[in-house]
N, C-alpha and C. Protein backbone atom coordinates (compact mmCIF):
# COMPACT_ATOMS: atom_id res chain seq x y z
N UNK A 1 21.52 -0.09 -12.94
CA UNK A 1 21.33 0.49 -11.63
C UNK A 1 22.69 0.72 -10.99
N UNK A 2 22.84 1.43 -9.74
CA UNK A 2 23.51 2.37 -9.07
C UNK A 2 24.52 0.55 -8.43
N UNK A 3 23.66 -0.18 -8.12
CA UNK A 3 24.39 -1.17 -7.33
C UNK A 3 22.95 -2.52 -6.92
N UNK A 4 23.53 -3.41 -6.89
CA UNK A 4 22.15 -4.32 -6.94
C UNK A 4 21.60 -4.25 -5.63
N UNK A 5 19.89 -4.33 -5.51
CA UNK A 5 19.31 -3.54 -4.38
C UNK A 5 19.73 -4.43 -2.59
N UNK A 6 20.18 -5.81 -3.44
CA UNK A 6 20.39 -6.56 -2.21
C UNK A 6 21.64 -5.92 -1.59
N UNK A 7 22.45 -5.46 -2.36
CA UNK A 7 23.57 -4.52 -1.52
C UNK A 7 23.10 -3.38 -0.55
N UNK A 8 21.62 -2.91 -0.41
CA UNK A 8 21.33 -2.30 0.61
C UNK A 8 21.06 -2.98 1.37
N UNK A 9 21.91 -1.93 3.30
CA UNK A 9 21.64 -2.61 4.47
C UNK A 9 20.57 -2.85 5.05
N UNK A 10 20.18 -3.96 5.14
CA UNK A 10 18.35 -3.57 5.55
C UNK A 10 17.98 -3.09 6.79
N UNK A 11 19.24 -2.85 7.66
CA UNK A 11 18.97 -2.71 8.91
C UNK A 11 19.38 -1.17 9.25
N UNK A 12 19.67 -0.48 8.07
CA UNK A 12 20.15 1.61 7.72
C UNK A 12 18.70 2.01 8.03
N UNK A 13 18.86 2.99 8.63
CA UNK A 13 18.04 3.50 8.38
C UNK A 13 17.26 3.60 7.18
N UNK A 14 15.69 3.65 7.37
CA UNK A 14 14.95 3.58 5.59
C UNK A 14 15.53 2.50 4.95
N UNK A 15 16.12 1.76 5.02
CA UNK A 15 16.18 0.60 4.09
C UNK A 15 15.61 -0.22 3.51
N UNK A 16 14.39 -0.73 4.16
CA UNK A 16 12.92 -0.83 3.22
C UNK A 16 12.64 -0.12 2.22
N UNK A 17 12.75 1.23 2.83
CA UNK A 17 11.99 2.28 1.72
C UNK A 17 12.62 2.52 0.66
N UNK A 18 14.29 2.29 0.88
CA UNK A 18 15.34 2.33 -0.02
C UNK A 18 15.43 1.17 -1.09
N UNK A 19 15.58 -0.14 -0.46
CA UNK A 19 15.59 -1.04 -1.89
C UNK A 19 14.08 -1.48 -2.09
N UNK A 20 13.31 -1.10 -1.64
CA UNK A 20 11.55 -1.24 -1.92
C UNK A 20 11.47 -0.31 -3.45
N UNK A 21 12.06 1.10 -3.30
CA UNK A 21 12.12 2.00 -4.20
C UNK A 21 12.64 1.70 -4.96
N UNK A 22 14.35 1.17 -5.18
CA UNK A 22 15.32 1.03 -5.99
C UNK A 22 14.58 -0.18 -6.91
N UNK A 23 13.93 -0.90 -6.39
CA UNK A 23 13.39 -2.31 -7.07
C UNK A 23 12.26 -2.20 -8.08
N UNK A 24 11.70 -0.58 -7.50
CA UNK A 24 10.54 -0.76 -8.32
C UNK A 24 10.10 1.30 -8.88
N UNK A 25 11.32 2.15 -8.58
CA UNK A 25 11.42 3.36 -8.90
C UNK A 25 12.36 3.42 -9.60
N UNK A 26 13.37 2.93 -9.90
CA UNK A 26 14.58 3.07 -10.44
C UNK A 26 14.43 3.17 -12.07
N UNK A 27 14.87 4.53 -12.72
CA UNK A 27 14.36 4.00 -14.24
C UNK A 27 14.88 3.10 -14.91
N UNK A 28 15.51 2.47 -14.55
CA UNK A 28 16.03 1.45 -15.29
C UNK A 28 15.39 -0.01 -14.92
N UNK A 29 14.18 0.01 -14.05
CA UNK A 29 13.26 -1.56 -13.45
C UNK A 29 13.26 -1.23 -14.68
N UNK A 30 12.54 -3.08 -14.49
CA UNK A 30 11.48 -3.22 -15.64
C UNK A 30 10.44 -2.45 -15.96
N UNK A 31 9.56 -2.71 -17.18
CA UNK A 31 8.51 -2.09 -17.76
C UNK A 31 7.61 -1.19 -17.22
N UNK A 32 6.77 -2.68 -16.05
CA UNK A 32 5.74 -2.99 -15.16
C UNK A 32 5.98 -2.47 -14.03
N UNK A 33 7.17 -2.05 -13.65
CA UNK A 33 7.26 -2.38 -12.18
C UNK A 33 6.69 -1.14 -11.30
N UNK A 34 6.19 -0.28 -11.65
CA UNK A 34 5.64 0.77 -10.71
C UNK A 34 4.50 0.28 -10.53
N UNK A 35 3.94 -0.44 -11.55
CA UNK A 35 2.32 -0.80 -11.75
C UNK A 35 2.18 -2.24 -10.56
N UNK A 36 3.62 -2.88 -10.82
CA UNK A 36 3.47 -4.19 -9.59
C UNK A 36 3.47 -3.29 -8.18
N UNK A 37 4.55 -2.20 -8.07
CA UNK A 37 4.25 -1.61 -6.86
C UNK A 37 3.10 -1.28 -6.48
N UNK A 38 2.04 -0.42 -7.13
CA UNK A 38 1.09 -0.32 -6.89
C UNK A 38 -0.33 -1.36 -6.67
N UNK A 39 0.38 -2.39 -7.32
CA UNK A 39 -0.05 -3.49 -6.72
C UNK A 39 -0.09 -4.09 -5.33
N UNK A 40 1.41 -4.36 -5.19
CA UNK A 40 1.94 -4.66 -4.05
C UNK A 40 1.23 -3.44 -2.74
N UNK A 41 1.65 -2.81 -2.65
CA UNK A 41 1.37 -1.91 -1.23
C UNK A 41 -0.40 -1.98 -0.93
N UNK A 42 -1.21 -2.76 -1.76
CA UNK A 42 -2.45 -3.31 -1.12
C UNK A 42 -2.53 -4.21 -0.13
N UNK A 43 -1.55 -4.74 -0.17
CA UNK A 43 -1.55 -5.89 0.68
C UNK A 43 -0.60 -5.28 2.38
N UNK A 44 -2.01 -4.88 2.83
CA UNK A 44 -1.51 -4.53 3.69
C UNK A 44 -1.12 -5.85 5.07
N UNK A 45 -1.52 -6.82 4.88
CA UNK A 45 -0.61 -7.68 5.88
C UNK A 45 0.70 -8.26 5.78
N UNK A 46 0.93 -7.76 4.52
CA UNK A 46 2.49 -7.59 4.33
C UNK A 46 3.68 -7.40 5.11
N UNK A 47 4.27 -7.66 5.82
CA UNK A 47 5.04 -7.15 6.84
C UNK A 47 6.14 -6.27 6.07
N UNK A 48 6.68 -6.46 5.10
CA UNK A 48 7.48 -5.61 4.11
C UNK A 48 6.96 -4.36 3.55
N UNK A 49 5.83 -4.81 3.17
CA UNK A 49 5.64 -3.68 2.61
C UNK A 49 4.70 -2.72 3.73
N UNK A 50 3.98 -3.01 5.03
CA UNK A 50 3.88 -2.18 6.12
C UNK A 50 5.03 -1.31 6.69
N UNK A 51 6.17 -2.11 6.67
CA UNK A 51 7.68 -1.43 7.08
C UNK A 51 7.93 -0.68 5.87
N UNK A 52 7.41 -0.55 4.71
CA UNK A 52 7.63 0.27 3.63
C UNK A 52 6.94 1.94 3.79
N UNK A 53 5.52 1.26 4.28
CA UNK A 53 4.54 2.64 4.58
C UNK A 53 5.11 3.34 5.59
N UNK A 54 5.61 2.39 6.48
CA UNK A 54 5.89 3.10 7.97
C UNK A 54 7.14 4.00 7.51
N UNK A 55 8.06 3.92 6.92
CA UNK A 55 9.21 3.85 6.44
C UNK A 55 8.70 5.88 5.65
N UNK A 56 8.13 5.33 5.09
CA UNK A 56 7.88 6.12 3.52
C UNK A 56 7.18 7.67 4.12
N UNK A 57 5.92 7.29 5.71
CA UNK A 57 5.51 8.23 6.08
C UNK A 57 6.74 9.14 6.55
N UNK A 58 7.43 8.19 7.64
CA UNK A 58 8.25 8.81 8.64
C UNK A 58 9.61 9.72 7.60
N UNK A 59 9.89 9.20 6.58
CA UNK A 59 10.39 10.17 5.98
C UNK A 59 10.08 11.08 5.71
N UNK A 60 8.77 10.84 5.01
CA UNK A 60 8.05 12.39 4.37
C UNK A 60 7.80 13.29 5.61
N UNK A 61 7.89 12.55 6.91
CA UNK A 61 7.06 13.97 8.37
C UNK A 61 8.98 14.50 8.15
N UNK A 62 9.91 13.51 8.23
CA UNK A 62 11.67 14.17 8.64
C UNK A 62 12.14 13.64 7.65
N UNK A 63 12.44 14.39 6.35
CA UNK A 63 13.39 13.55 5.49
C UNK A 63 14.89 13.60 5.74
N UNK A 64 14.90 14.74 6.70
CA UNK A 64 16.60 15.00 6.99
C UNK A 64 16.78 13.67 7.70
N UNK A 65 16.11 12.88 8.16
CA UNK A 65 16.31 11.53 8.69
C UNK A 65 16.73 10.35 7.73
N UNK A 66 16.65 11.06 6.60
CA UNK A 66 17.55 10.17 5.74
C UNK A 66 18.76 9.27 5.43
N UNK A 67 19.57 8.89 5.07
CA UNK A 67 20.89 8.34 5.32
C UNK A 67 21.58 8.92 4.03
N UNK A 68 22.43 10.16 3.97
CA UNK A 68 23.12 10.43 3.00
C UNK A 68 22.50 11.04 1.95
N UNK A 69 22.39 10.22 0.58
CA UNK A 69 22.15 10.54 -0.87
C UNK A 69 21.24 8.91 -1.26
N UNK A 70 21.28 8.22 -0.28
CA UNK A 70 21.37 7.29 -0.65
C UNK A 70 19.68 6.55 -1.33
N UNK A 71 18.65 7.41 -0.96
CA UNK A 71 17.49 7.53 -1.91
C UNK A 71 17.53 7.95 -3.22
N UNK A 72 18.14 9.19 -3.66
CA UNK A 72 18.58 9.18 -4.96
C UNK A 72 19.48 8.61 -5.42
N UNK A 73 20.69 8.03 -4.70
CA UNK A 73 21.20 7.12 -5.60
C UNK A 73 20.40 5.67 -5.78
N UNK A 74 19.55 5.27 -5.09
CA UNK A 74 18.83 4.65 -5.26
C UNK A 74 17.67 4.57 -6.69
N UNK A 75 17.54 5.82 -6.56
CA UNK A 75 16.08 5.78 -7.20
C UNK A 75 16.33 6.89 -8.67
N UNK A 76 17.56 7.81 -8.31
CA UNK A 76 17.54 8.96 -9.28
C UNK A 76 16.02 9.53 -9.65
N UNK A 77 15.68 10.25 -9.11
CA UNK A 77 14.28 10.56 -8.71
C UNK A 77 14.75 12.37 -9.90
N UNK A 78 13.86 12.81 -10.35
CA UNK A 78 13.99 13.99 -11.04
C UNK A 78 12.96 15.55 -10.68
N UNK A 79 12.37 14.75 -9.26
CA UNK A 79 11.85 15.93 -8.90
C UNK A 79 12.46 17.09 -7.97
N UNK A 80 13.59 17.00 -8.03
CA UNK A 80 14.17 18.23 -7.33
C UNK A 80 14.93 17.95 -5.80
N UNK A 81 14.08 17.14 -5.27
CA UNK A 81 14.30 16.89 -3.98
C UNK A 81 13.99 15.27 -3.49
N UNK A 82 14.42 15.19 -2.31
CA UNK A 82 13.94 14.27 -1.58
C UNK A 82 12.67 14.68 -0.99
N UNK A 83 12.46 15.38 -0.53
CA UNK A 83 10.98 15.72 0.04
C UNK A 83 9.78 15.75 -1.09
N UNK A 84 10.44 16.62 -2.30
CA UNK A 84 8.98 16.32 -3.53
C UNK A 84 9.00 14.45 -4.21
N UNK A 85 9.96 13.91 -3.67
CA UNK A 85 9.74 12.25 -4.38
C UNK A 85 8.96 11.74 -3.50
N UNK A 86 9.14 11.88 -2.36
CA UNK A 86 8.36 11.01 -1.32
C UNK A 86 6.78 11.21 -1.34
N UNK A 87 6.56 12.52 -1.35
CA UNK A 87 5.63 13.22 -1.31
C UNK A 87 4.72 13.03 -2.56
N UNK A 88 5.14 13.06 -4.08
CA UNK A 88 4.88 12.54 -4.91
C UNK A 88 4.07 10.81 -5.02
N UNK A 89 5.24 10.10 -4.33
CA UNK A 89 5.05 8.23 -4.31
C UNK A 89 4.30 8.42 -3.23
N UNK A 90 3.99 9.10 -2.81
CA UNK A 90 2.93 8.89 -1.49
C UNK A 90 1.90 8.78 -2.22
N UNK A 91 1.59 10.07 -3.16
CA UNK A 91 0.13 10.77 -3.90
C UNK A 91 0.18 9.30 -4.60
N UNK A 92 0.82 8.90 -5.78
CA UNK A 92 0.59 8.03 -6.45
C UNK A 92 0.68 6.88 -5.80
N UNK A 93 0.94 6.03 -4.87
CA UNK A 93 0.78 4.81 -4.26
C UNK A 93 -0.71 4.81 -3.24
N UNK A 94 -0.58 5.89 -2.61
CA UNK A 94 -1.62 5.96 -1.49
C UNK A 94 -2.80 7.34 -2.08
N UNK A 95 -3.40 6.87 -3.37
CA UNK A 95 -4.22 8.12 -3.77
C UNK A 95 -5.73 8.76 -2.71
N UNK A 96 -5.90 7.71 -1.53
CA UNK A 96 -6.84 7.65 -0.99
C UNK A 96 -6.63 8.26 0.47
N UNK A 97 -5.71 8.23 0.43
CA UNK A 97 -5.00 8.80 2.18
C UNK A 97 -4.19 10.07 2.02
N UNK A 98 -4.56 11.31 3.12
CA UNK A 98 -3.87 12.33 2.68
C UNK A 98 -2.77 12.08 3.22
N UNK A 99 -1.61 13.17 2.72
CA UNK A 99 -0.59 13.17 2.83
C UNK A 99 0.07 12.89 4.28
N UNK A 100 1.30 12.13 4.87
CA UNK A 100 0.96 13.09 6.18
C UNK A 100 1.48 13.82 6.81
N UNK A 101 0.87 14.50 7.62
CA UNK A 101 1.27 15.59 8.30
C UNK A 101 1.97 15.99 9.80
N UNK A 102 2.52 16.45 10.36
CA UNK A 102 3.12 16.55 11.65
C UNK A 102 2.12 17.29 12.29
């Protein structure tokens, strides 16, 4: 990986959403780990991973609200953009909730 995820500021903007991702999007996690994510984000009394959703929407409505590069260097994502990754991990984490919208 790019840098170990605890080196992200948790208090940057998206920074949840940033080492939440890096921990468990990054191709280089482990095996499992998209499958633990998708685990994980059930638990919605989570306080982490609620600041993840909250995190994850509010990007996808403004991703220019981003901080830098610092999602793809995070995550090296191969869909083109920051707007088609989010948008993507939305579909596949949250298959039951539409996308959302402004």
């Amino acid at each position: 990986m790019s840098r170990p995820f605890w080196n992200i500021d948790p208090d940057m903007p998206f920074g949840t959403l940033i080492s939440v991702s890096e921990i468990y999007c990054h191709p280089e996690a482990y095996d499992e780990a998209f499958d633990d994510l998708k685990q994980l984000v059930r638990r919605e009394s989570d306080e982490e991973i609620r600041t993840f959703k909250n995190e994850l929407r509010a990007a996808i409505l403004d991703p220019g609200r981003l901080p830098g590069d610092e999602l793809y260097r995070a995550v090296r994502y191969d869909d083109g953009s920051p707007e088609k990754f989010l948008r993507r991990l939305w579909r596949d984490l949250y298959p039951h909730e539409p996308l959302p919208e402004a």
